[in-house]
N, C-alpha and C. Protein backbone atom coordinates (compact mmCIF):
# COMPACT_ATOMS: atom_id res chain seq x y z
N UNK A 1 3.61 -5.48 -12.24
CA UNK A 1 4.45 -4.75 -13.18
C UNK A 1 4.70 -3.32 -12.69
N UNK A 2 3.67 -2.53 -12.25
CA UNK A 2 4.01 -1.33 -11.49
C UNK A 2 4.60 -1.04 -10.78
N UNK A 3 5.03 -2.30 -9.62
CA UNK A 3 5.64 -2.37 -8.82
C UNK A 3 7.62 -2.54 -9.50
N UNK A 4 7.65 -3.40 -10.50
CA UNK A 4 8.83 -3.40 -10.62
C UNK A 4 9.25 -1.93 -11.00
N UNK A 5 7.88 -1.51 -11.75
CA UNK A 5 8.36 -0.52 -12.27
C UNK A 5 8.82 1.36 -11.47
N UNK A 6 8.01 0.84 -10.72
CA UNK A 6 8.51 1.59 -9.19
C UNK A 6 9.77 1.22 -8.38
N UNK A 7 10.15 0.09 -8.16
CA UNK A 7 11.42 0.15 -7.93
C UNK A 7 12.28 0.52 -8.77
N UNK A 8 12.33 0.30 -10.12
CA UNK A 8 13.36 0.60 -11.18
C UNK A 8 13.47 2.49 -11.07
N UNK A 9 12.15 3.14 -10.56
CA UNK A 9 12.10 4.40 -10.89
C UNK A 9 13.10 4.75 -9.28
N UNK A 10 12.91 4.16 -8.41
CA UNK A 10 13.46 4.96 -7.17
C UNK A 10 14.53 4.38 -6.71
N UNK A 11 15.27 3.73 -7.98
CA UNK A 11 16.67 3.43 -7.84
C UNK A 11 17.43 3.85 -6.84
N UNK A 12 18.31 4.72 -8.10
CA UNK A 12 18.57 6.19 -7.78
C UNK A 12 18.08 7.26 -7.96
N UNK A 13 17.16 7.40 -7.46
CA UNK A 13 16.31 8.89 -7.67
C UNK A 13 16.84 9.78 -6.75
N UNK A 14 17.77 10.94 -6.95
CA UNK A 14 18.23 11.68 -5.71
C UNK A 14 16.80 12.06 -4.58
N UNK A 15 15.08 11.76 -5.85
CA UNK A 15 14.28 12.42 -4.58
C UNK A 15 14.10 11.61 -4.19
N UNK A 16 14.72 10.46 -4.28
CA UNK A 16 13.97 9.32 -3.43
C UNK A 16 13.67 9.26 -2.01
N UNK A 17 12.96 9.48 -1.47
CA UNK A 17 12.62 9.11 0.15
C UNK A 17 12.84 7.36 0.67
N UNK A 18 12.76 7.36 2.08
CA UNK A 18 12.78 5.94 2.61
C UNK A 18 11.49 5.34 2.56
N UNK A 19 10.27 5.92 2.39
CA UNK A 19 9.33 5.01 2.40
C UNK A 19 8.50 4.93 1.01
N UNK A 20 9.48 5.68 0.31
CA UNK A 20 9.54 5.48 -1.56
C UNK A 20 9.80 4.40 -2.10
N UNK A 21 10.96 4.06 -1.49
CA UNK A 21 10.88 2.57 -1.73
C UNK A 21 10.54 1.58 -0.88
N UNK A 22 10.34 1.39 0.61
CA UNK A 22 9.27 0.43 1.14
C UNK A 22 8.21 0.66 0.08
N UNK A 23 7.46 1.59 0.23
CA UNK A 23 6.29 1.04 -0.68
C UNK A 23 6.28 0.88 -1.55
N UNK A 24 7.52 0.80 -2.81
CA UNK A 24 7.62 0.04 -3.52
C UNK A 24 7.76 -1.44 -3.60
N UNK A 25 8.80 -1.94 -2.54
CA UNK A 25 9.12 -2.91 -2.57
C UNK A 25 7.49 -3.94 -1.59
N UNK A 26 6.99 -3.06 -0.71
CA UNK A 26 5.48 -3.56 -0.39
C UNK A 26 4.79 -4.15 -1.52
N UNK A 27 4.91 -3.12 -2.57
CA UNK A 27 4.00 -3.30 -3.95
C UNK A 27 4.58 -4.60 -4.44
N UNK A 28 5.19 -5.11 -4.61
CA UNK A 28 6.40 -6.15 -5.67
C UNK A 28 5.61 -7.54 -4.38
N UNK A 29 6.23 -7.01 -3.30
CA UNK A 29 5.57 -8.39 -2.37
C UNK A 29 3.98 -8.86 -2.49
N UNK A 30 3.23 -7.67 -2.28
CA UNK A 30 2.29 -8.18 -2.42
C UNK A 30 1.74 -8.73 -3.75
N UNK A 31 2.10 -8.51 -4.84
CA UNK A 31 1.79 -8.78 -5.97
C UNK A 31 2.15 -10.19 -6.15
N UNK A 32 3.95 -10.77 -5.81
CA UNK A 32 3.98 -12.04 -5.63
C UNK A 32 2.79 -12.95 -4.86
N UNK A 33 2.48 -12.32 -3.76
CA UNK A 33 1.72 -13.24 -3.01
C UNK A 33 0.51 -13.66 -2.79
N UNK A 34 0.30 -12.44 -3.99
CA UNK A 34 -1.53 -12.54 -4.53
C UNK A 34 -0.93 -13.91 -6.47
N UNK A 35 -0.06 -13.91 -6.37
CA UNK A 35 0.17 -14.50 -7.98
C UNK A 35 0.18 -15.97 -7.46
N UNK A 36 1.45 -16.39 -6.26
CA UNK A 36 2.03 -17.56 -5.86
C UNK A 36 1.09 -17.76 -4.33
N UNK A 37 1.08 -17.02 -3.73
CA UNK A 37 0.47 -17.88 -2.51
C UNK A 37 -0.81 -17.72 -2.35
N UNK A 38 -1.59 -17.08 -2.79
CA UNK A 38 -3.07 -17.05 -3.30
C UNK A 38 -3.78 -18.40 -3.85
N UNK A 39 -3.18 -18.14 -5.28
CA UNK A 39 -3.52 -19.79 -5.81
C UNK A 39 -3.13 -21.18 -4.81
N UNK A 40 -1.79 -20.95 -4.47
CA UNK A 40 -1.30 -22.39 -3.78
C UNK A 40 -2.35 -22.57 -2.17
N UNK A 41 -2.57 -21.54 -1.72
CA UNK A 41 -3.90 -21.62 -0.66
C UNK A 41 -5.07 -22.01 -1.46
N UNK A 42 -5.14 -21.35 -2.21
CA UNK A 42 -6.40 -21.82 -2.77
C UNK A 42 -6.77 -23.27 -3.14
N UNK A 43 -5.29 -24.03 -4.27
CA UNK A 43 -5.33 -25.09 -4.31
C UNK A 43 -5.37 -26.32 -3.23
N UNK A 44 -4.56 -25.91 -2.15
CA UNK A 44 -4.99 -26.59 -0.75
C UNK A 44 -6.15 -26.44 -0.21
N UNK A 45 -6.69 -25.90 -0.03
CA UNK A 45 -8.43 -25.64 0.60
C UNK A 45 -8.96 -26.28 -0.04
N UNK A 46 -9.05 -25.96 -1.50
CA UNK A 46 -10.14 -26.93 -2.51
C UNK A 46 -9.64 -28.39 -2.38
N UNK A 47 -8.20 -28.89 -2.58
CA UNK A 47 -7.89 -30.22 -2.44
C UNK A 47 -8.67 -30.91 -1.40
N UNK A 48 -8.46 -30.05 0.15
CA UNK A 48 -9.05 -30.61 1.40
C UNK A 48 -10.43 -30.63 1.77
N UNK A 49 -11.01 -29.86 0.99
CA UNK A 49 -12.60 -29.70 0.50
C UNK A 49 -13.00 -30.65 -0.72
N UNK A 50 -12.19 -31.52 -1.24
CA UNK A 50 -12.69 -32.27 -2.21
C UNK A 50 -12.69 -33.25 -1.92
N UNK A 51 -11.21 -33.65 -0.66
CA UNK A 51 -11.26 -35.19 0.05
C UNK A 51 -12.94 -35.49 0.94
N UNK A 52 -12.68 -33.91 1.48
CA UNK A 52 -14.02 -34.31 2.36
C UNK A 52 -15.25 -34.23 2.14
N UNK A 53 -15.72 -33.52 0.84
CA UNK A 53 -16.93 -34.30 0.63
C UNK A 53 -17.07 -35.02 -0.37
N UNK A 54 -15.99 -35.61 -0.64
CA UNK A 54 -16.18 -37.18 -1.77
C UNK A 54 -16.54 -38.40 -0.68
N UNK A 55 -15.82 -37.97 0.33
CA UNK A 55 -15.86 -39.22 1.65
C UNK A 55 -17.51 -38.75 2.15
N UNK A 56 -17.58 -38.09 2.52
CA UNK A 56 -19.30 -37.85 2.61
C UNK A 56 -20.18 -37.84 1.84
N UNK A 57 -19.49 -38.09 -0.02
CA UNK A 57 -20.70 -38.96 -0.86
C UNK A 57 -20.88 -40.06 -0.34
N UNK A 58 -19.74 -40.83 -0.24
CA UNK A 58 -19.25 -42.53 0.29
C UNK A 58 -20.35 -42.90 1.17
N UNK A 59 -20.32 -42.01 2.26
CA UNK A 59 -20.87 -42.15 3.30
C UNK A 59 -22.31 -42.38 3.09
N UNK A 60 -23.15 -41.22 2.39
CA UNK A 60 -24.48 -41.11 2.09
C UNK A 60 -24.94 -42.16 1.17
N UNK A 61 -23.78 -42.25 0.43
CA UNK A 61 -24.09 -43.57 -0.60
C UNK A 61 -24.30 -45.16 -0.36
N UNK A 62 -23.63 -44.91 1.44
CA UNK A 62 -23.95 -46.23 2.05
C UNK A 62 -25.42 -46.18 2.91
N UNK A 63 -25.16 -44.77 4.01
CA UNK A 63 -26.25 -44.69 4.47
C UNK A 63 -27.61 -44.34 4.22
N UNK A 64 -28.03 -44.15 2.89
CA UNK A 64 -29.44 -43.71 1.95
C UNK A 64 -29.42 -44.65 1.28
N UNK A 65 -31.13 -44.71 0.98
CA UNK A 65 -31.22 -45.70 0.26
C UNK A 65 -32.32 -46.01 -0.71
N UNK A 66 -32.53 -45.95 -1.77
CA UNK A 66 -33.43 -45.57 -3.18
C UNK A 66 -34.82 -46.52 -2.86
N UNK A 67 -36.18 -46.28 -2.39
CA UNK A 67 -36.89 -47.73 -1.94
C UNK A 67 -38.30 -47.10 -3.25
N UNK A 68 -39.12 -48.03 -3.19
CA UNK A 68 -39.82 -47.63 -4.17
C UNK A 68 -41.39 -47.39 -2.79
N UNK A 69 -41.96 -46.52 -3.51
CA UNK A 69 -43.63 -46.05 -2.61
C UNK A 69 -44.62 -46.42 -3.85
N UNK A 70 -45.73 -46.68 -3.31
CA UNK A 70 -46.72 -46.97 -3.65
C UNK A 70 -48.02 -45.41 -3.28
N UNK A 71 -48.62 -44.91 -4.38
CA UNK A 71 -49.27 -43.84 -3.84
C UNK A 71 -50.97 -44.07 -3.49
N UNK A 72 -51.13 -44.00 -2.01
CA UNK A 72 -52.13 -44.22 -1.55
C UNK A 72 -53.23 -43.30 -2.11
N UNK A 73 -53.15 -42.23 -2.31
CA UNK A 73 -54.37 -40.63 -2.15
C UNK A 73 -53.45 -39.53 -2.60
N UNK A 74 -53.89 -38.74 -3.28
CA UNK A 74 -53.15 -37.47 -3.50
C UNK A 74 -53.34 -36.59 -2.33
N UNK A 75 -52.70 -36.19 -1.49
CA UNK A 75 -52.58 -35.43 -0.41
C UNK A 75 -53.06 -33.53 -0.69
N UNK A 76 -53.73 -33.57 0.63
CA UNK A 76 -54.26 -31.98 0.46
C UNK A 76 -53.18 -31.19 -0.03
N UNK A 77 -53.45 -29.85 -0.50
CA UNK A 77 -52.28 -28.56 -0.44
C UNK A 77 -52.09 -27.98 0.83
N UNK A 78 -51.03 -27.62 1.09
CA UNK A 78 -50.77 -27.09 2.46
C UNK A 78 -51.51 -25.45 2.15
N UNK A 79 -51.60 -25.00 3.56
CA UNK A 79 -52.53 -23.87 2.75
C UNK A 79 -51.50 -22.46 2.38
N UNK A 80 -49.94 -22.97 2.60
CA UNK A 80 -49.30 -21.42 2.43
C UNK A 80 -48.38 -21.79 1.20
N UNK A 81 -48.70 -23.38 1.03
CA UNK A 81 -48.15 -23.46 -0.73
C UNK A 81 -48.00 -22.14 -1.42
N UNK A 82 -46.87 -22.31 -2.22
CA UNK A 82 -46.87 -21.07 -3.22
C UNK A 82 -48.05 -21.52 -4.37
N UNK A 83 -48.45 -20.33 -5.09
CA UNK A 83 -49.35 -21.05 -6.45
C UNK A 83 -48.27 -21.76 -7.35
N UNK A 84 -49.00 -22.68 -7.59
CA UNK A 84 -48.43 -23.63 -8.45
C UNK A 84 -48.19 -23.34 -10.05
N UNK A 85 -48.62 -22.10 -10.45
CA UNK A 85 -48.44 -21.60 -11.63
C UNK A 85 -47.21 -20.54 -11.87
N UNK A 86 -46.94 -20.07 -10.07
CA UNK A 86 -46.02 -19.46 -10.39
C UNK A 86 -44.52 -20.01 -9.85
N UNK A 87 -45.20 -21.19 -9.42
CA UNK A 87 -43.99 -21.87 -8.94
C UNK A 87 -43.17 -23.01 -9.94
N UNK A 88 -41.98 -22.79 -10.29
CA UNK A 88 -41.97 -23.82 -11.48
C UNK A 88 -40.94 -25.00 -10.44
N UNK A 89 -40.61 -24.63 -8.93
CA UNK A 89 -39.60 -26.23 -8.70
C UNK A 89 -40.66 -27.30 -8.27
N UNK A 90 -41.87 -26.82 -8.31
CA UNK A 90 -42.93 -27.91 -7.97
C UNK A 90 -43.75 -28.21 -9.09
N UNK A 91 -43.97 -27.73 -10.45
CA UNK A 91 -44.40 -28.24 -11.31
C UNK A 91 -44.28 -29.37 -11.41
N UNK A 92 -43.53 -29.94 -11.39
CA UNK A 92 -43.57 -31.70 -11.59
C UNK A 92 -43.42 -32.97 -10.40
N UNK A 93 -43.55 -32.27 -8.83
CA UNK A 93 -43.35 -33.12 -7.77
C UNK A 93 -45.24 -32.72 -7.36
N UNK A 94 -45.61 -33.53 -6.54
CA UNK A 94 -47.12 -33.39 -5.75
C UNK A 94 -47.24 -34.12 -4.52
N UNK A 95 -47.81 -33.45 -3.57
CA UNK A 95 -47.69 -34.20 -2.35
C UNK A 95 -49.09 -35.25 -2.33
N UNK A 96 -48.21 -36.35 -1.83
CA UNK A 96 -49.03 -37.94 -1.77
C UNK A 96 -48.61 -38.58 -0.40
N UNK A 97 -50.16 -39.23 -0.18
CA UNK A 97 -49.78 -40.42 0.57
C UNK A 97 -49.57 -41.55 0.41
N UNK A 98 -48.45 -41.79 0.87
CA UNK A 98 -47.82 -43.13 0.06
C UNK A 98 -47.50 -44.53 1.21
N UNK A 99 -47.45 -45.41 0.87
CA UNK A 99 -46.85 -46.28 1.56
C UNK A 99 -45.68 -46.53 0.98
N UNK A 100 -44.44 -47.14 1.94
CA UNK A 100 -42.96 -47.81 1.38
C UNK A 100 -42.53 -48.67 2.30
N UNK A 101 -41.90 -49.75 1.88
CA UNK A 101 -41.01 -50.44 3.26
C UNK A 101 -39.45 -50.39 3.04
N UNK A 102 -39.15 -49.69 4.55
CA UNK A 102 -37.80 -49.06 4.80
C UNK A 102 -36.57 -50.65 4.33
N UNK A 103 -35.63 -49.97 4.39
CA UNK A 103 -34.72 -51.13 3.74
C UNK A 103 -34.61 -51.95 5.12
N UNK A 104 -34.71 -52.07 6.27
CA UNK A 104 -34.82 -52.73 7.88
C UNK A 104 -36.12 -53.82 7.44
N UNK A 105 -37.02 -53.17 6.52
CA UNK A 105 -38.15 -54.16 6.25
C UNK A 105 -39.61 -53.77 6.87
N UNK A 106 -39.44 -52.81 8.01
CA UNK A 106 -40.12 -51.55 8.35
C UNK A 106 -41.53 -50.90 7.30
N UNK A 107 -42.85 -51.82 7.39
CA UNK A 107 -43.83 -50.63 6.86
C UNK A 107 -43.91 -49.31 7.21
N UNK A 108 -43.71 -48.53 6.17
CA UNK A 108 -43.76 -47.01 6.36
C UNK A 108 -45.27 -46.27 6.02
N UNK A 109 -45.96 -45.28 6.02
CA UNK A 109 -46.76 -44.57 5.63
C UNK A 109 -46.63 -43.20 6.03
N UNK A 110 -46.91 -42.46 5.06
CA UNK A 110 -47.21 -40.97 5.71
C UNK A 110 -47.46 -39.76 4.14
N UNK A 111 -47.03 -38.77 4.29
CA UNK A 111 -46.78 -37.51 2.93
C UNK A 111 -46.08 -37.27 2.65
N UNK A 112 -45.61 -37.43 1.46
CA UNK A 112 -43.98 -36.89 0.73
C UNK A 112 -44.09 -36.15 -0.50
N UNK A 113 -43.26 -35.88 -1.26
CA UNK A 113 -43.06 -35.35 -2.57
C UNK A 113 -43.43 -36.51 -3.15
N UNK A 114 -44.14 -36.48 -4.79
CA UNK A 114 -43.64 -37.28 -5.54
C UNK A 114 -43.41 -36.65 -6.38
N UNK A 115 -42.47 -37.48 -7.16
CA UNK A 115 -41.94 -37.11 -8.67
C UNK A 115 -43.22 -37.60 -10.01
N UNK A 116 -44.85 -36.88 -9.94
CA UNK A 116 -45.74 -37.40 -10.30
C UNK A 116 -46.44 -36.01 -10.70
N UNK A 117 -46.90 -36.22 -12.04
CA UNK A 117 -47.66 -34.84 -12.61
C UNK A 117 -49.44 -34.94 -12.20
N UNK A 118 -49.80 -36.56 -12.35
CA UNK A 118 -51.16 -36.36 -11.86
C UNK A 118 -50.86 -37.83 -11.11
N UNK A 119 -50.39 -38.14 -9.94
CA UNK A 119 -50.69 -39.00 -9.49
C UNK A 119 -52.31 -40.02 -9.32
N UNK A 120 -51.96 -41.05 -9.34
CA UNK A 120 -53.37 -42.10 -9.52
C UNK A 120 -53.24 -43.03 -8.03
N UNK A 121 -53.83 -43.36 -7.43
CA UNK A 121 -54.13 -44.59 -6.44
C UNK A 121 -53.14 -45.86 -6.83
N UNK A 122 -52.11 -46.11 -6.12
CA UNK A 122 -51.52 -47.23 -6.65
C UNK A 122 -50.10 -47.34 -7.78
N UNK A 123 -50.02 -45.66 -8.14
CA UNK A 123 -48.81 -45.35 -8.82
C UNK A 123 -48.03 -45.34 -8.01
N UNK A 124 -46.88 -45.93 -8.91
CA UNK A 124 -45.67 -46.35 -8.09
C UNK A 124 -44.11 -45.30 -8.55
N UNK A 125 -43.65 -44.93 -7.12
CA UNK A 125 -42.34 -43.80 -7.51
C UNK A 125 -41.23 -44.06 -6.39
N UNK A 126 -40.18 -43.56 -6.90
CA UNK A 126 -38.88 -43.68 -5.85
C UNK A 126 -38.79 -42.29 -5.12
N UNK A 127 -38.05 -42.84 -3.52
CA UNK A 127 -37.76 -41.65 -2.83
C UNK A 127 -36.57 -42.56 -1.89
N UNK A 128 -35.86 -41.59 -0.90
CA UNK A 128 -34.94 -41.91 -0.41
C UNK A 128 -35.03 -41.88 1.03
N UNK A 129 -35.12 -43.14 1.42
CA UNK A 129 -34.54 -43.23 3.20
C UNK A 129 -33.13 -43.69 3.58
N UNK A 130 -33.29 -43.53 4.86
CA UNK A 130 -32.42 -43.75 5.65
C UNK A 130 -32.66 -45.35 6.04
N UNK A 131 -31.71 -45.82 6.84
CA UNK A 131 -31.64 -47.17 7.45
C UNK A 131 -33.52 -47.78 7.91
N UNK A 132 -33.62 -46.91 8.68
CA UNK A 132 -34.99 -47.39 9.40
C UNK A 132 -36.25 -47.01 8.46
N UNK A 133 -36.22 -46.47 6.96
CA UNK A 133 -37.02 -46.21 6.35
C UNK A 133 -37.57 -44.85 6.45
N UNK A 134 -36.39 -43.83 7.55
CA UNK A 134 -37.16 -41.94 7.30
C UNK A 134 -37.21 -41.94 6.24
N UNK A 135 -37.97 -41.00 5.29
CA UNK A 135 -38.05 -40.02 4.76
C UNK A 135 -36.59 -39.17 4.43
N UNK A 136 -35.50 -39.04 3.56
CA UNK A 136 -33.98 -38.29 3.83
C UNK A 136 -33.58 -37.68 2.59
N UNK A 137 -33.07 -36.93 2.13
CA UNK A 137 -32.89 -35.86 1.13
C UNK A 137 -31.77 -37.07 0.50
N UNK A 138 -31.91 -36.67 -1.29
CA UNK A 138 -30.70 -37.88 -1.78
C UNK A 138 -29.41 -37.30 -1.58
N UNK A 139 -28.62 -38.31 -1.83
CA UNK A 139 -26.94 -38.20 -1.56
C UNK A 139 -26.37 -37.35 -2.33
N UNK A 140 -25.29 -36.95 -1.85
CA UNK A 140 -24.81 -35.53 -2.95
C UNK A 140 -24.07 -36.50 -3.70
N UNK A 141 -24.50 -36.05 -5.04
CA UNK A 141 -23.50 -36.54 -6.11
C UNK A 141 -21.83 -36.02 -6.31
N UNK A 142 -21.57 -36.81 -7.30
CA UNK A 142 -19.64 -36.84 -7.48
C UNK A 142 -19.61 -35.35 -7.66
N UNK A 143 -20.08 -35.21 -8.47
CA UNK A 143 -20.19 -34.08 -9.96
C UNK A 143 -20.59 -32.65 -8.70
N UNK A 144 -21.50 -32.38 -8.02
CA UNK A 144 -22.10 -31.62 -7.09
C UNK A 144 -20.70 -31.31 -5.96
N UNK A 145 -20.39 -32.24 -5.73
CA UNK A 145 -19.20 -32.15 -4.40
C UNK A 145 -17.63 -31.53 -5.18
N UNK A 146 -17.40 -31.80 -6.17
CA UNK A 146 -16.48 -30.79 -6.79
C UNK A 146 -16.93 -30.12 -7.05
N UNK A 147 -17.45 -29.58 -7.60
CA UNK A 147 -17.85 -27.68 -7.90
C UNK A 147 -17.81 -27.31 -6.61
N UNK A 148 -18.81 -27.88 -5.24
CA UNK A 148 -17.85 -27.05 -4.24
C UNK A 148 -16.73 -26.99 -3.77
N UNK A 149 -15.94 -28.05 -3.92
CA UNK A 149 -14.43 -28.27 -3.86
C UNK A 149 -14.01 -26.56 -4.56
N UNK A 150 -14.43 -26.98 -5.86
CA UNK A 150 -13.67 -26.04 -6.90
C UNK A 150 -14.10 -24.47 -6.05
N UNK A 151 -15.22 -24.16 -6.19
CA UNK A 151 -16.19 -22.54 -5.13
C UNK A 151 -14.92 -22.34 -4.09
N UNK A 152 -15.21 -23.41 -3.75
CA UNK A 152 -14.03 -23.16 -2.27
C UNK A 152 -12.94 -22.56 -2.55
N UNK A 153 -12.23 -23.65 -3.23
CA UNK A 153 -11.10 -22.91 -3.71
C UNK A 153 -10.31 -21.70 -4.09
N UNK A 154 -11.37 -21.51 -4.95
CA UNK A 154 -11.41 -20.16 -5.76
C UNK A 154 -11.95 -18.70 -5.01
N UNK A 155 -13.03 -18.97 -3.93
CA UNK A 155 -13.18 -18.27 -2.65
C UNK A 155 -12.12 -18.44 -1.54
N UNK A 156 -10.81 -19.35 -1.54
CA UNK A 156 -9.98 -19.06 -0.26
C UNK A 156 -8.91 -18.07 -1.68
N UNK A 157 -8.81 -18.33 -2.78
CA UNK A 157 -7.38 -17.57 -3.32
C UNK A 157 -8.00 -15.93 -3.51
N UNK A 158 -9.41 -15.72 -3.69
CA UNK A 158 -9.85 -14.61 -3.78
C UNK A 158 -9.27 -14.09 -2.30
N UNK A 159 -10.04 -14.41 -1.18
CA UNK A 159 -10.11 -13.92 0.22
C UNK A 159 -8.69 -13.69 0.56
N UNK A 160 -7.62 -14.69 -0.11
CA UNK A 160 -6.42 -14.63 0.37
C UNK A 160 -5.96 -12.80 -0.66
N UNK A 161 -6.05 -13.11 -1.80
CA UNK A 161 -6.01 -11.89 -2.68
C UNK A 161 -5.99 -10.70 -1.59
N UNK A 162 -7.33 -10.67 -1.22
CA UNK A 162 -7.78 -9.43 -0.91
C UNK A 162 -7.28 -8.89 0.56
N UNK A 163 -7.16 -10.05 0.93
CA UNK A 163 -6.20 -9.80 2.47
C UNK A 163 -5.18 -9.13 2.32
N UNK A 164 -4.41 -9.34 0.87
CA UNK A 164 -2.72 -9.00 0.80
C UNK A 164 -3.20 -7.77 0.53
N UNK A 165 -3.74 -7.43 -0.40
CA UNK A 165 -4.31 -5.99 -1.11
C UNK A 165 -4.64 -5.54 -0.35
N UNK A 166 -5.21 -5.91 1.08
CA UNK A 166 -5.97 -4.97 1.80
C UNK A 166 -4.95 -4.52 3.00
N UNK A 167 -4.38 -5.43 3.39
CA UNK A 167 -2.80 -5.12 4.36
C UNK A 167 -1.98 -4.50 3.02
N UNK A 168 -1.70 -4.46 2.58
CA UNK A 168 -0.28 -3.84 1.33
C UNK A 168 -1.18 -2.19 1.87
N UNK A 169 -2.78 -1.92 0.95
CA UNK A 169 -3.09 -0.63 1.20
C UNK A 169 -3.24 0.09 2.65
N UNK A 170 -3.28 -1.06 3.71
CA UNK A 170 -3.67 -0.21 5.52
C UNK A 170 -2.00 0.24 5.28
N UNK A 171 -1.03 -0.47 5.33
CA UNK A 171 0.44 -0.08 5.59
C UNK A 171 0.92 0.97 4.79
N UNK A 172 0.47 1.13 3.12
CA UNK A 172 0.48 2.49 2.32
C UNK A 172 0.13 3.48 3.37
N UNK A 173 -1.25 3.28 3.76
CA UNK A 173 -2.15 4.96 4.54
C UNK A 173 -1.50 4.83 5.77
N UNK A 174 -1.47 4.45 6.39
CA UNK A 174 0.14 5.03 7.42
C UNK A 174 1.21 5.11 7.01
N UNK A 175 1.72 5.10 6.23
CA UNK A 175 2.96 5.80 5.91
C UNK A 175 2.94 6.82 5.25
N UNK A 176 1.20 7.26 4.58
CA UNK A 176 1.41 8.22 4.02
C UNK A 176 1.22 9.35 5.05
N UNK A 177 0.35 8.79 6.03
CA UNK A 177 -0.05 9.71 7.30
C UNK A 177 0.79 9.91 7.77
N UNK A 178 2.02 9.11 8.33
CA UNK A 178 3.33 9.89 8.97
C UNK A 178 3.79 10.35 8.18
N UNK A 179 3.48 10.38 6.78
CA UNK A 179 4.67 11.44 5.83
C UNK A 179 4.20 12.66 5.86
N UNK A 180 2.70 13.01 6.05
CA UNK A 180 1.83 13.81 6.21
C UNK A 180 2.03 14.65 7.84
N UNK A 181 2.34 14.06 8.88
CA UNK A 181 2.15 14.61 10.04
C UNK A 181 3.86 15.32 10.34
N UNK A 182 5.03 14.70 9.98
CA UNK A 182 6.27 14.81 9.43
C UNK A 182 6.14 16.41 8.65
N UNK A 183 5.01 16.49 7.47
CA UNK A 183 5.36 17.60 6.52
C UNK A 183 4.52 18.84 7.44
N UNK A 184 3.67 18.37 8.39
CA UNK A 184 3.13 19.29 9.49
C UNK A 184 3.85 20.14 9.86
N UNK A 185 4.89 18.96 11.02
CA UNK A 185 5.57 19.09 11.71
C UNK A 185 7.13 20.47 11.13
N UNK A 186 6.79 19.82 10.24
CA UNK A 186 8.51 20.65 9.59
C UNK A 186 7.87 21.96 9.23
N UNK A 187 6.29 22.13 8.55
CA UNK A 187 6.02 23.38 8.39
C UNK A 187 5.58 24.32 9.40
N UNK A 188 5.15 23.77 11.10
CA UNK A 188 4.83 24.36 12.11
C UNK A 188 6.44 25.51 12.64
N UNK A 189 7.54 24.19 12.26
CA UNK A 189 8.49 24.78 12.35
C UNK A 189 8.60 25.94 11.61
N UNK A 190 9.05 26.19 10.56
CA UNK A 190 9.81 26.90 9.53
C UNK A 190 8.65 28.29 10.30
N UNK A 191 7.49 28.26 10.77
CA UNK A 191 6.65 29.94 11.23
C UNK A 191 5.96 29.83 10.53
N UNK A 192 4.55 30.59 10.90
CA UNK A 192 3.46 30.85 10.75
C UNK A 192 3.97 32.10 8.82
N UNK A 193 4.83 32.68 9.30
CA UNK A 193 5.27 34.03 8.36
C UNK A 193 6.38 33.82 7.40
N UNK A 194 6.76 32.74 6.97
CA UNK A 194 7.67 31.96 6.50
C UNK A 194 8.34 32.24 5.13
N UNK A 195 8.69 33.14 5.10
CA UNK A 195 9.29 33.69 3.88
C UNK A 195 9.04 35.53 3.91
N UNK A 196 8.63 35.51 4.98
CA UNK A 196 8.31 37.14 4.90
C UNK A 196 8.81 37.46 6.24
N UNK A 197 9.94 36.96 7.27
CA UNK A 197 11.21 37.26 8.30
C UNK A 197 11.99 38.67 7.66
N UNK A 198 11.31 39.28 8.67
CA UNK A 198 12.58 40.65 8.34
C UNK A 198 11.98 41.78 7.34
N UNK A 199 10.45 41.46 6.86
CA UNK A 199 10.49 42.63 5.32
C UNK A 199 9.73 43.65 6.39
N UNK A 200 9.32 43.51 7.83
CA UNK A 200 8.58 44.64 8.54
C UNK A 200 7.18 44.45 8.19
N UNK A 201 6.55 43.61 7.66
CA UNK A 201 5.01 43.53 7.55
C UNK A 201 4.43 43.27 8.62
């Protein structure tokens, strides 16, 4: 709005200068292109960020795989564990040794998380491997992979924002600097004594 409203002012303004209205009409552009091509980048990035990790739920959703463990022993604490009182994302997981057989059919054994407040000898819990029965973090959900779609998005129309705003203001400060080196220039001219030619001082 400032911007229109800056052009409307340096119409006809007899003071109008030439880069009175470039930087007006700078102002009007960039404002379009933070309104219209901001969002429309934005909406493309997030679109192309939403194809690709819905296809890499797909993927994980084929290659992981939910197996059930059996808990052998409650496993030592590591010794640089955080305390467990002040830690609340481990309040309810405990490290166990467990047995599982990988979906290949693969006996497994070793230490994992469980999802177990006092594990017992023989309690039984789910965790997630891979083909050959690793050990593998679960699949990103639907719901998880859009919100970063959406982050994305909304981080390329910002970044795009600020690019325009930030080129619109570098091209302002040089022009104000040559208007500045210009008003130097014309006052180096006019003399050091410039209005006082001729009184004999």
């Amino acid at each position: 709005m400032r911007a229109i409203r800056g052009l409307w002012r340096w119409r006809h303004n007899p003071l109008r200068r030439t880069t009175d209205l470039v930087e007006a009409w700078l102002a009007l552009a960039a404002l379009l292109l933070i309104l219209v091509a901001a969002p429309v980048a934005g909406a493309w990035v997030g679109s192309l960020a939403q194809d690709a990790l819905q296809e890499s739920v797909r993927q994980q959703r084929l290659d992981r795989h939910l197996v059930e463990a059996t808990v052998v022993k409650k496993a030592d604490s590591r010794p640089f564990d955080p305390d467990p009182e002040t830690s609340s994302a481990r309040d309810s997981h405990n490290r166990v040794l467990a047995d599982w057989r990988g979906p290949d059919g693969s006996e497994r054994h070793g230490t994992v998380m469980a999802a177990l407040k006092s594990p017992q000898p023989g309690d039984r819990f789910k965790l997630w491997t891979d083909e050959q029965g690793r050990i593998i973090g679960r699949p990103l959900d639907t719901a998880t992979a859009t919100t970063h779609a959406v982050l994305a998005g909304f981080g390329t129309a910002a970044i795009c924002a600020g690019l325009v705003e930030g080129s619109r203001r570098l091209v302002v400060w040089r022009m104000v600097r040559r208007r500045y080196a210009r008003l130097d220039r014309a006052w180096s001219q006019a003399g050091p004594d410039w209005g006082r030619t001729g009184t004999g001082s």
